[in-house]
Structure formats: C-alpha cells, structure tokens
N, C-alpha and C. Protein backbone atom coordinates (compact mmCIF):
# COMPACT_ATOMS: atom_id res chain seq x y z
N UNK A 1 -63.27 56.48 152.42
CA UNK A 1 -63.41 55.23 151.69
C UNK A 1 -62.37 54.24 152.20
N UNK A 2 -62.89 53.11 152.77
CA UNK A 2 -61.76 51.98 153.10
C UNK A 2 -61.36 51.24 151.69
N UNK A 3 -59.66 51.16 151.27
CA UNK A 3 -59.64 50.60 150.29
C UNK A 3 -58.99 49.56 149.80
N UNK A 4 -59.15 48.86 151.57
CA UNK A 4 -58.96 47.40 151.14
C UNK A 4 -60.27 46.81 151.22
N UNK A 5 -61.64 47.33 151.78
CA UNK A 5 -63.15 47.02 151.34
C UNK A 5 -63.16 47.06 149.52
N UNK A 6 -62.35 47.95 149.11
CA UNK A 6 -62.69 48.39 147.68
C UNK A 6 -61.87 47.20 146.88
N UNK A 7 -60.40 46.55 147.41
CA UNK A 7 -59.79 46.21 146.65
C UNK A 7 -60.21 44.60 146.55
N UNK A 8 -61.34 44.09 147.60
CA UNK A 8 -61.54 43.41 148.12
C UNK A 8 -63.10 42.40 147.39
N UNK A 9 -63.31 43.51 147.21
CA UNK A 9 -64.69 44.14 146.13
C UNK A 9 -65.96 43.01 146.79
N UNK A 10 -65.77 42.86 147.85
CA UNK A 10 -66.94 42.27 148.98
C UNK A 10 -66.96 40.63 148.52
N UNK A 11 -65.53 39.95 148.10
CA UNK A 11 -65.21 39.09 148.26
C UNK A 11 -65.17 38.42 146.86
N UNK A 12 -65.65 39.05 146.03
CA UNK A 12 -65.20 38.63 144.89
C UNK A 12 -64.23 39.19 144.08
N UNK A 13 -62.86 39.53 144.67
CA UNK A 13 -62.08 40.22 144.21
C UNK A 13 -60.90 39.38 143.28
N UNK A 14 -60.98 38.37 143.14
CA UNK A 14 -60.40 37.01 142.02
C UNK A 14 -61.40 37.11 140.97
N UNK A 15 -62.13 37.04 141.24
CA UNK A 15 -63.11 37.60 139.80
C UNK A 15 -62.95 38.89 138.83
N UNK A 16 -63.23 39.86 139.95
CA UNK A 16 -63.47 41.07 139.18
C UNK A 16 -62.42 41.38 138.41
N UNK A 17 -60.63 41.19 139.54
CA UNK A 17 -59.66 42.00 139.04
C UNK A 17 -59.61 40.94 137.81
N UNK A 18 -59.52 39.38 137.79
CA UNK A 18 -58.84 38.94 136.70
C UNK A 18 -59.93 38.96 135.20
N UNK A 19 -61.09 39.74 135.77
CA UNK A 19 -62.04 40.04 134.63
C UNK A 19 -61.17 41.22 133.73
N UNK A 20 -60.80 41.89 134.99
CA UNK A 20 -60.91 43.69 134.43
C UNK A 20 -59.25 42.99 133.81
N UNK A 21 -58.04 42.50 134.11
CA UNK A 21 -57.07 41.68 133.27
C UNK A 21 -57.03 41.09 132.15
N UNK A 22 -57.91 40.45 132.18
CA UNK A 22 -58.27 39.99 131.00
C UNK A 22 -59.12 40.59 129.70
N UNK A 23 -59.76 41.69 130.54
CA UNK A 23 -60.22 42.74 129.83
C UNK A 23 -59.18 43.45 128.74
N UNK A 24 -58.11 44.12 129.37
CA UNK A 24 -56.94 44.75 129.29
C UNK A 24 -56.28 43.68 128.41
N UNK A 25 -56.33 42.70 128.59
CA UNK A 25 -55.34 42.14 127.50
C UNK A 25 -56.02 41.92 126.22
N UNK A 26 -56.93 41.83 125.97
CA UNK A 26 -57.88 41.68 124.79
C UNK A 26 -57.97 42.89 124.43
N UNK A 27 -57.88 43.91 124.92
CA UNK A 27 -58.21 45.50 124.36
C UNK A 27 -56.58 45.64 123.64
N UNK A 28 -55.05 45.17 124.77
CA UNK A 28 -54.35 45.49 124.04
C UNK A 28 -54.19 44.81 122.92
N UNK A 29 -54.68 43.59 122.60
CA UNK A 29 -53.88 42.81 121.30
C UNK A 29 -54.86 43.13 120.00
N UNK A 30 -56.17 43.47 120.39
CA UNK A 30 -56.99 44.50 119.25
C UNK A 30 -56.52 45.56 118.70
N UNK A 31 -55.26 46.46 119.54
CA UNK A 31 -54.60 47.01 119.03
C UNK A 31 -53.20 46.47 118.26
N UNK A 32 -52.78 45.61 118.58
CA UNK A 32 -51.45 45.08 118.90
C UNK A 32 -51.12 44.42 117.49
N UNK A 33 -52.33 43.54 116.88
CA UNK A 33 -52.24 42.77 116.25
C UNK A 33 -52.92 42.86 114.75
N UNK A 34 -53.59 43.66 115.29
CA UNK A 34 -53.80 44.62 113.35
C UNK A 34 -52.18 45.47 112.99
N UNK A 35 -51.87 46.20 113.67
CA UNK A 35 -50.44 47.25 113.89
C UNK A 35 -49.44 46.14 112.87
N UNK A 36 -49.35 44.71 113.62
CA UNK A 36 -48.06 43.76 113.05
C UNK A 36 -48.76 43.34 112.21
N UNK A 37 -50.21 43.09 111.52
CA UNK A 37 -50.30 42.42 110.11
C UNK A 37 -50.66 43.53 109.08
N UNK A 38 -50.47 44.67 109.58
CA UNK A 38 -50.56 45.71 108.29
C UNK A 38 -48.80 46.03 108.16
N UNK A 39 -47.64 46.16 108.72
CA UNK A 39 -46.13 45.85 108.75
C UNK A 39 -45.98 44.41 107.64
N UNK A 40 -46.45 44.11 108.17
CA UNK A 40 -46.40 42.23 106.92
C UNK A 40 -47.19 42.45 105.63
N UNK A 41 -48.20 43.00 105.54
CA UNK A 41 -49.23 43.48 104.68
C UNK A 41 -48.61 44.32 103.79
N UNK A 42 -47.85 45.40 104.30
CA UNK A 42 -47.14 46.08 103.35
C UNK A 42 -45.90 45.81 102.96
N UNK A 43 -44.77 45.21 104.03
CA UNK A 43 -43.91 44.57 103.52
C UNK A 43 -43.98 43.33 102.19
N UNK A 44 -45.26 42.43 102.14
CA UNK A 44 -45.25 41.49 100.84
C UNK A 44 -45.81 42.32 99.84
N UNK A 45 -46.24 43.93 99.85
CA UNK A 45 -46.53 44.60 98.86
C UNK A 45 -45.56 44.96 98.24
N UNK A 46 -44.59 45.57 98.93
CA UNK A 46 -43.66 46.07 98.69
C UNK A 46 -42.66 45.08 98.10
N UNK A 47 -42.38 44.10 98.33
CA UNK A 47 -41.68 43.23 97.81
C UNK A 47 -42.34 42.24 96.66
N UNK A 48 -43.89 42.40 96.22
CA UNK A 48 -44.18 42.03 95.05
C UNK A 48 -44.34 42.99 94.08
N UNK A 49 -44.10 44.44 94.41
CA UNK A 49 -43.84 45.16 93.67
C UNK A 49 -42.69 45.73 92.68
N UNK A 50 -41.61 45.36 93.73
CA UNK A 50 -40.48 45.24 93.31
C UNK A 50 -40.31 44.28 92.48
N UNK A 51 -40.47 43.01 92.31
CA UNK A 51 -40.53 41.88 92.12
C UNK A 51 -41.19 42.31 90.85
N UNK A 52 -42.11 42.75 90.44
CA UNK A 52 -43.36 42.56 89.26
C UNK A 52 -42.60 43.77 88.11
N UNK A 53 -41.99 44.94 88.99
CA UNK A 53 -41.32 45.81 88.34
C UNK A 53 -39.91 45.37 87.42
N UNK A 54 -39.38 44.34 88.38
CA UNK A 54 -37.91 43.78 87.66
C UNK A 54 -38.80 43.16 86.32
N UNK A 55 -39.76 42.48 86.41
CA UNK A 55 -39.97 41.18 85.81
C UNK A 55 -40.41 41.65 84.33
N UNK A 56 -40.97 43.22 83.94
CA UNK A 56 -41.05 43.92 83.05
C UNK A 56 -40.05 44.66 82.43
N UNK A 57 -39.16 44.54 83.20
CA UNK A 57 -37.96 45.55 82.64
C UNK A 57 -37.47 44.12 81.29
C-alpha cells in the first residue's frame, strides 16, 4: 500500500482529513459538554439544598 496515495486520498485530502477533524471535535464536545453541565447541575442542587435546609431550621 503506498501511503502517501492514501494520505493524499486522490486529491481530496483537505476535505476528507478536515471532515474526519471536525468530525472528532463534535464527537468530543458531545461528550465534553453534558460532563460540565451536570458538575453545574449538581453543584446549584446542592447549594439550594443547603440553602432551603438553613431556611427551615
């Protein structure tokens, strides 16, 4: 296998790779970005809980 034919990808290789890049970055922040709003999600739980608990005492 020649694999600068491959890396080359028969001339559309500005396409493909910054497809398959851009691919990759959208896959990571689908992960990325639920992860940091469930951290925030539970942190304002946690702190209106506390909060709701004082407010009965």
């Amino acid at each position: 296998m020649n694999w600068s034919r491959f890396f080359a990808m028969g001339g559309f290789a500005v396409y493909v790779w910054s497809a398959y890049g851009f691919a990759a970055v959208v896959l990571t922040l689908n992960v990325v970005i639920p992860l940091r709003q469930r951290k925030t999600i539970l942190k304002r739980i946690s702190r209106f809980l506390r909060f709701d608990q004082g407010d009965q005492s």
